[in-house]
PDB file of N, CA and C in Angstrom:
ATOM      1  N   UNK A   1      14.087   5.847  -2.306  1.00  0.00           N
ATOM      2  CA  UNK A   1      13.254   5.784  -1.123  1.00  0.00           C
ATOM      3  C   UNK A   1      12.155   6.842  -1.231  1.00  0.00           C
ATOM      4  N   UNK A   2      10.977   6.191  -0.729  1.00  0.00           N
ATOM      5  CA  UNK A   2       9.571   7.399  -0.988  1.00  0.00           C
ATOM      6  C   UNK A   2      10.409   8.446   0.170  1.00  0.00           C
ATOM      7  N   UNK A   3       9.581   9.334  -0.119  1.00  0.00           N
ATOM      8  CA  UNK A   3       9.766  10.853   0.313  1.00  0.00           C
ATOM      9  C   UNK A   3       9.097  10.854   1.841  1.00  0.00           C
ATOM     10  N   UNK A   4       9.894  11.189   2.871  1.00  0.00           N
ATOM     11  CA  UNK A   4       9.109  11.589   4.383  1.00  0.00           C
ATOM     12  C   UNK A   4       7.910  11.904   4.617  1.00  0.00           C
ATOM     13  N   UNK A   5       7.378  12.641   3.247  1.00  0.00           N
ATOM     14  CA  UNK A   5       5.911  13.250   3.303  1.00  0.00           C
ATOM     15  C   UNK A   5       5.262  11.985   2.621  1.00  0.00           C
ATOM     16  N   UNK A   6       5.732  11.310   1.899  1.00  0.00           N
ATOM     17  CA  UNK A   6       4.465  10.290   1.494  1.00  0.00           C
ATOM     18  C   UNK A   6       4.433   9.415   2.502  1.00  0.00           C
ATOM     19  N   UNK A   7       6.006   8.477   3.310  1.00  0.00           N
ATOM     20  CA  UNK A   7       6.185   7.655   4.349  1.00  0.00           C
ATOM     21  C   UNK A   7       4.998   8.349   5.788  1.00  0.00           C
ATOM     22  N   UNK A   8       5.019   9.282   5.620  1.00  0.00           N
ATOM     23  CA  UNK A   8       4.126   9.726   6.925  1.00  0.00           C
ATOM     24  C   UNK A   8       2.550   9.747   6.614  1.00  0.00           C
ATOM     25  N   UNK A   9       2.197  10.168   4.997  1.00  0.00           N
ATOM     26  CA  UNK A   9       1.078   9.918   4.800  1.00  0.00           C
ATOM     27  C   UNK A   9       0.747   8.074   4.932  1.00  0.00           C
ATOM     28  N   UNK A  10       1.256   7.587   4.504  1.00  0.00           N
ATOM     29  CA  UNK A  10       0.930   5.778   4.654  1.00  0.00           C
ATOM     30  C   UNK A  10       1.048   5.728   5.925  1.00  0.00           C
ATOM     31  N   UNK A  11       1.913   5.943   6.568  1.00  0.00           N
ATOM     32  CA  UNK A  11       1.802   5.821   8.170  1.00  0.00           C
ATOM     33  C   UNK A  11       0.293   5.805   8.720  1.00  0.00           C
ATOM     34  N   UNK A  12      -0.501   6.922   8.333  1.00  0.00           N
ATOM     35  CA  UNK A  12      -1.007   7.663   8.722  1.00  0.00           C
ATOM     36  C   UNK A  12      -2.244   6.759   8.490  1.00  0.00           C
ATOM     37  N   UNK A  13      -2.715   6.341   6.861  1.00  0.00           N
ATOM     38  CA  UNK A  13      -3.279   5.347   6.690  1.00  0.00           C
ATOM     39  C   UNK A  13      -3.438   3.759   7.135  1.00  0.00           C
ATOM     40  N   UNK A  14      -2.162   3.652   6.775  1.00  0.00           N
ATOM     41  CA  UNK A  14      -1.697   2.068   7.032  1.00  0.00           C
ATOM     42  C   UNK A  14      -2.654   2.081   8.949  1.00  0.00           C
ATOM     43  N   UNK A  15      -2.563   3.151   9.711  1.00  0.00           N
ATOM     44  CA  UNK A  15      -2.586   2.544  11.082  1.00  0.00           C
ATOM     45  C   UNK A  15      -4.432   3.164  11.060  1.00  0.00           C
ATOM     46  N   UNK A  16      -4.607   4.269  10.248  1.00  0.00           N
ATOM     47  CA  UNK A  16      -6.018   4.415  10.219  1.00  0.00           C
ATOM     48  C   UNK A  16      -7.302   2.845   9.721  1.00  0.00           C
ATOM     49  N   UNK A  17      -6.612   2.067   8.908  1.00  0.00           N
ATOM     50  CA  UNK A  17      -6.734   1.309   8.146  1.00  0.00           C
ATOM     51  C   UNK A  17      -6.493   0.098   9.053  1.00  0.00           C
ATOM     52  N   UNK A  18      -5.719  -0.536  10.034  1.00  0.00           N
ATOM     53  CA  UNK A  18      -5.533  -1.409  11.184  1.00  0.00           C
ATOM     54  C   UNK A  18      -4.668  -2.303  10.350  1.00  0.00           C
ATOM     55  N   UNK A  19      -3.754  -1.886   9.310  1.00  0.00           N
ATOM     56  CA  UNK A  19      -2.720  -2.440   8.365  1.00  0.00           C
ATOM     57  C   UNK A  19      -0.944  -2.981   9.169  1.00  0.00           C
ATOM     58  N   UNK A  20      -0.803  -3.831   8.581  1.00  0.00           N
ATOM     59  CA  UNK A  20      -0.004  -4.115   9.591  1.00  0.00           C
ATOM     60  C   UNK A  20       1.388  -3.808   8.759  1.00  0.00           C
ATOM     61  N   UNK A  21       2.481  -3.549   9.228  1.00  0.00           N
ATOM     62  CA  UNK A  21       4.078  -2.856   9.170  1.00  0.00           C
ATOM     63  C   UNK A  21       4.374  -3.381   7.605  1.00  0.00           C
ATOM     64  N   UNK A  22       4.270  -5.145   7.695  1.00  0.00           N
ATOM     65  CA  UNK A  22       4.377  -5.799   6.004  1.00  0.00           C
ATOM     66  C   UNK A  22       3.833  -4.835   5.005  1.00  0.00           C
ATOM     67  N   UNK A  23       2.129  -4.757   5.363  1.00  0.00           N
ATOM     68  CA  UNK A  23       1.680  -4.423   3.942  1.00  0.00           C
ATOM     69  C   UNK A  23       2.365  -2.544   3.571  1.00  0.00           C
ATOM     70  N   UNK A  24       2.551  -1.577   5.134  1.00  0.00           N
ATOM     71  CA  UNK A  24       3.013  -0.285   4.463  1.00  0.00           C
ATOM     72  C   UNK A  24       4.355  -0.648   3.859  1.00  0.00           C
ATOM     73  N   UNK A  25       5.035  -1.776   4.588  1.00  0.00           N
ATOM     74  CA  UNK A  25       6.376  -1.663   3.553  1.00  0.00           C
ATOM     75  C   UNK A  25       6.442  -2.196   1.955  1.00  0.00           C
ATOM     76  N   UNK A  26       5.630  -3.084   1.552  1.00  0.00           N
ATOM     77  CA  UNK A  26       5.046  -3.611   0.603  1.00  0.00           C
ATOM     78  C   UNK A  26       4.462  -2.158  -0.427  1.00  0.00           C
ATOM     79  N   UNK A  27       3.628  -1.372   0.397  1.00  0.00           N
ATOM     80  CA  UNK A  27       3.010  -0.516  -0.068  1.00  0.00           C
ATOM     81  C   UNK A  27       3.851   0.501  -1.077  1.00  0.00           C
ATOM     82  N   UNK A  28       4.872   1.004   0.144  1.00  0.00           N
ATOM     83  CA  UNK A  28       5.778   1.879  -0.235  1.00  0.00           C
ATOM     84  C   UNK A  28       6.929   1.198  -1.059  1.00  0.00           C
ATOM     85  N   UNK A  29       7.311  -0.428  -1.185  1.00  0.00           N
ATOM     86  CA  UNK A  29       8.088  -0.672  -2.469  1.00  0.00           C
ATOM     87  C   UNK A  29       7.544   0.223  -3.373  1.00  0.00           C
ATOM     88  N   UNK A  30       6.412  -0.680  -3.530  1.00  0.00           N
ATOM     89  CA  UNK A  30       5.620  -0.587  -4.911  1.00  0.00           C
ATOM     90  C   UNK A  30       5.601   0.964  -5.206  1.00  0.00           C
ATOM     91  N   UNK A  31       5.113   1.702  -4.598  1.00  0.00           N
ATOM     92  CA  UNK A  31       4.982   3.682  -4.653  1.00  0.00           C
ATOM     93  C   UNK A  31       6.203   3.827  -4.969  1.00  0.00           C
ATOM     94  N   UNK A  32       7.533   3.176  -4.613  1.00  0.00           N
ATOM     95  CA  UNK A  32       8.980   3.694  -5.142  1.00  0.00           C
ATOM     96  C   UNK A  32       9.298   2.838  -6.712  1.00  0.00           C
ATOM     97  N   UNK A  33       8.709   1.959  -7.022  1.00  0.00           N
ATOM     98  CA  UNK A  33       9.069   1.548  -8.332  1.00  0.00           C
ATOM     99  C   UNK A  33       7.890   1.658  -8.990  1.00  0.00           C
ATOM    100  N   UNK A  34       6.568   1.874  -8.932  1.00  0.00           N
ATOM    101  CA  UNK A  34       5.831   2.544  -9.903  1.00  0.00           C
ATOM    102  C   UNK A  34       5.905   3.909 -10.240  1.00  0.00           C
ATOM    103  N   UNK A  35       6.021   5.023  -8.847  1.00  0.00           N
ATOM    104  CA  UNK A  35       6.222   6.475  -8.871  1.00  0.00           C
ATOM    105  C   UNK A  35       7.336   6.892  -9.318  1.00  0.00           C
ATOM    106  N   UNK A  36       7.899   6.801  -8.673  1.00  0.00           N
ATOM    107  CA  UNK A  36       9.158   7.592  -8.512  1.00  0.00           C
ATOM    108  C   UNK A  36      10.445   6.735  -9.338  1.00  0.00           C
ATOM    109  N   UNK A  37      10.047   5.284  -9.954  1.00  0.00           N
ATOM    110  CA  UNK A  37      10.941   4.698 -10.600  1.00  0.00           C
ATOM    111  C   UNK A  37      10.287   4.575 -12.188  1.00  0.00           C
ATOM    112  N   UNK A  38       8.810   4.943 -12.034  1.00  0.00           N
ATOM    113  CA  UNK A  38       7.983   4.579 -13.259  1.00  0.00           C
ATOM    114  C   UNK A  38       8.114   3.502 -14.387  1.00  0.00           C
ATOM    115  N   UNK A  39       7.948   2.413 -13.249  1.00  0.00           N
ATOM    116  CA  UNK A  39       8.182   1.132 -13.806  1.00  0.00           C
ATOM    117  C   UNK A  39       6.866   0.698 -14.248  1.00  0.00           C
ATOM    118  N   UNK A  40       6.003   0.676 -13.360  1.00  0.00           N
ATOM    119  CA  UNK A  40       4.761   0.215 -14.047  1.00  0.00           C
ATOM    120  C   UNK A  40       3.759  -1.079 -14.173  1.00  0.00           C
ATOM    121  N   UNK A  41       5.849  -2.405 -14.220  1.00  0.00           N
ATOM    122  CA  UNK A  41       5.134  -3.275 -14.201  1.00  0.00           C
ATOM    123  C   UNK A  41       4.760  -4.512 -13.389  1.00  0.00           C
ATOM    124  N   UNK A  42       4.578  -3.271 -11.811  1.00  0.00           N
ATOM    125  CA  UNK A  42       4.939  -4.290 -10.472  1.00  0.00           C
ATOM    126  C   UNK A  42       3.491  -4.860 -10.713  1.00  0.00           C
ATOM    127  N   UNK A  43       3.433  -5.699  -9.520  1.00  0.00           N
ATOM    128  CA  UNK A  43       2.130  -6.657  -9.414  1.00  0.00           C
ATOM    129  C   UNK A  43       1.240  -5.861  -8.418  1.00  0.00           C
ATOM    130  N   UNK A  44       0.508  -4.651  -9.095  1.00  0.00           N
ATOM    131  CA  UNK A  44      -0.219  -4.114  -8.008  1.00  0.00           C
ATOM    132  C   UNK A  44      -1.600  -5.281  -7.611  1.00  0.00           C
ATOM    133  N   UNK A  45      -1.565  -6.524  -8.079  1.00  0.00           N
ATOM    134  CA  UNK A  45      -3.022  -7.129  -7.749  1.00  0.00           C
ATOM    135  C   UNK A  45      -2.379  -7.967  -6.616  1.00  0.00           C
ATOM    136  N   UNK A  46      -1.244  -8.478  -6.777  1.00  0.00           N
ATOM    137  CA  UNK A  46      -0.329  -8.824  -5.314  1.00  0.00           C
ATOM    138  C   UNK A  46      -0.296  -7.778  -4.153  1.00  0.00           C
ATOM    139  N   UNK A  47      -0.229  -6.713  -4.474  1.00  0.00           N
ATOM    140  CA  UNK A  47      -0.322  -5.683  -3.308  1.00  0.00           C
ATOM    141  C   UNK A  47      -1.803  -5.953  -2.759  1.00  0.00           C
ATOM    142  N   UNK A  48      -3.011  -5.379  -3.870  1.00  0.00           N
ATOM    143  CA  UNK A  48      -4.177  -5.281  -3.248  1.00  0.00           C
ATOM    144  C   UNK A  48      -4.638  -6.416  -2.268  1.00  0.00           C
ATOM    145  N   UNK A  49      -4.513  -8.034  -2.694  1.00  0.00           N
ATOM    146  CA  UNK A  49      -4.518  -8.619  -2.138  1.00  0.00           C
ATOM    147  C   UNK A  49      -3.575  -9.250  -1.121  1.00  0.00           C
ATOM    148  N   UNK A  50      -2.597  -8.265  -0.634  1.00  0.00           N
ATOM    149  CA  UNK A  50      -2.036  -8.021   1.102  1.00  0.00           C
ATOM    150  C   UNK A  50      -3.149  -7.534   1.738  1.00  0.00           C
ATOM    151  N   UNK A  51      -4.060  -6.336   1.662  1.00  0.00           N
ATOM    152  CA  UNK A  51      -4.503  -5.391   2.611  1.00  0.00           C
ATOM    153  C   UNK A  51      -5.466  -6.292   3.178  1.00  0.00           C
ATOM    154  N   UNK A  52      -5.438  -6.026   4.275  1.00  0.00           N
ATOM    155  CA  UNK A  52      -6.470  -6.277   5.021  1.00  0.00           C
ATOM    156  C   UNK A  52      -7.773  -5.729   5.910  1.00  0.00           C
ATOM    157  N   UNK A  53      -8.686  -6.421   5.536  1.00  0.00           N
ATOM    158  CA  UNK A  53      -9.935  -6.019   5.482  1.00  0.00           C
ATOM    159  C   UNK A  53     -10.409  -6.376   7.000  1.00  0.00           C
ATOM    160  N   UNK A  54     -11.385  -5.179   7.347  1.00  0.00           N
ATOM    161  CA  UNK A  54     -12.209  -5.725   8.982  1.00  0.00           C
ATOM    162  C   UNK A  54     -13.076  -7.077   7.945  1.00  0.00           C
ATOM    163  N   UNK A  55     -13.822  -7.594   8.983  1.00  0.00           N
ATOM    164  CA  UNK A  55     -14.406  -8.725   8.742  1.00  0.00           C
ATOM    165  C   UNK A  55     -16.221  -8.232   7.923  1.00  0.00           C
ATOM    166  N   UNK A  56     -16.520  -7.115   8.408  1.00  0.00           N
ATOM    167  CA  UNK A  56     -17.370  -6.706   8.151  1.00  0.00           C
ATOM    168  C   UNK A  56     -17.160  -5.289   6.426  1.00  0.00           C
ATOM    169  N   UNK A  57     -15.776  -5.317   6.132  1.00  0.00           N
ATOM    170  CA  UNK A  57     -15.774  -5.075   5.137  1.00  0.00           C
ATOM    171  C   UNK A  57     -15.883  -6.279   4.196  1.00  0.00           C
ATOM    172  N   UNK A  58     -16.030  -5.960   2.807  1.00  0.00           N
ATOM    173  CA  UNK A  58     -15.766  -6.421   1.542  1.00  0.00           C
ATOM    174  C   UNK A  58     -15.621  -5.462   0.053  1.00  0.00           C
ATOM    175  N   UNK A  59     -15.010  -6.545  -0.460  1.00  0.00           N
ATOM    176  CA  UNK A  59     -14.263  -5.464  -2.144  1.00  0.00           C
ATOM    177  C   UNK A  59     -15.409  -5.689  -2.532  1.00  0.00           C
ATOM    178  N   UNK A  60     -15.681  -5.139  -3.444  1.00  0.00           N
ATOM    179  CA  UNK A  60     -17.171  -4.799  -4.238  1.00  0.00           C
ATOM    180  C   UNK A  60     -16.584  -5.437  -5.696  1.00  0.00           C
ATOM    181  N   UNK A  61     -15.162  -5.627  -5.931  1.00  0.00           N
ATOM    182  CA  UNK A  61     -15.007  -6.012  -7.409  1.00  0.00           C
ATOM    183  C   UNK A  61     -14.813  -5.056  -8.619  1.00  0.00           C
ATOM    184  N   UNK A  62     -14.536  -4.001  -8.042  1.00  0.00           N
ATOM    185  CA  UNK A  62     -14.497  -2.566  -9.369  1.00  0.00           C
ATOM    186  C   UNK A  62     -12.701  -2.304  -9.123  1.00  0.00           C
TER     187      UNK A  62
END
């Protein structure tokens, strides 16, 4: 399990961000089996494309 201090930093984001409960838990799998499990070979392009964007954002593609 991520660490209290990272769970509170995503918190912190996830709601700065208008992210909804799915994607921080999604988030924080992934941070526990890439980080802290150093696996490596989760599907971070499945993650990116959870987050959600205001309408007036867009990905630039980098």
């Amino acid at each position: 399990m991520a660490s209290p201090e990272v769970e509170r930093i995503a918190e912190e984001v996830m709601e700065e961000y208008d992210q909804s409960d799915d994607v921080k838990k999604r988030f924080l799998n992934f941070y526990e089996n890439t980080v802290e499990n150093n696996l490596g070979g989760n599907d971070l392009h499945g993650l990116i494309n959870t987050i959600e964007l205001e309408d007036e954002e867009e990905l630039d593609g980098s």
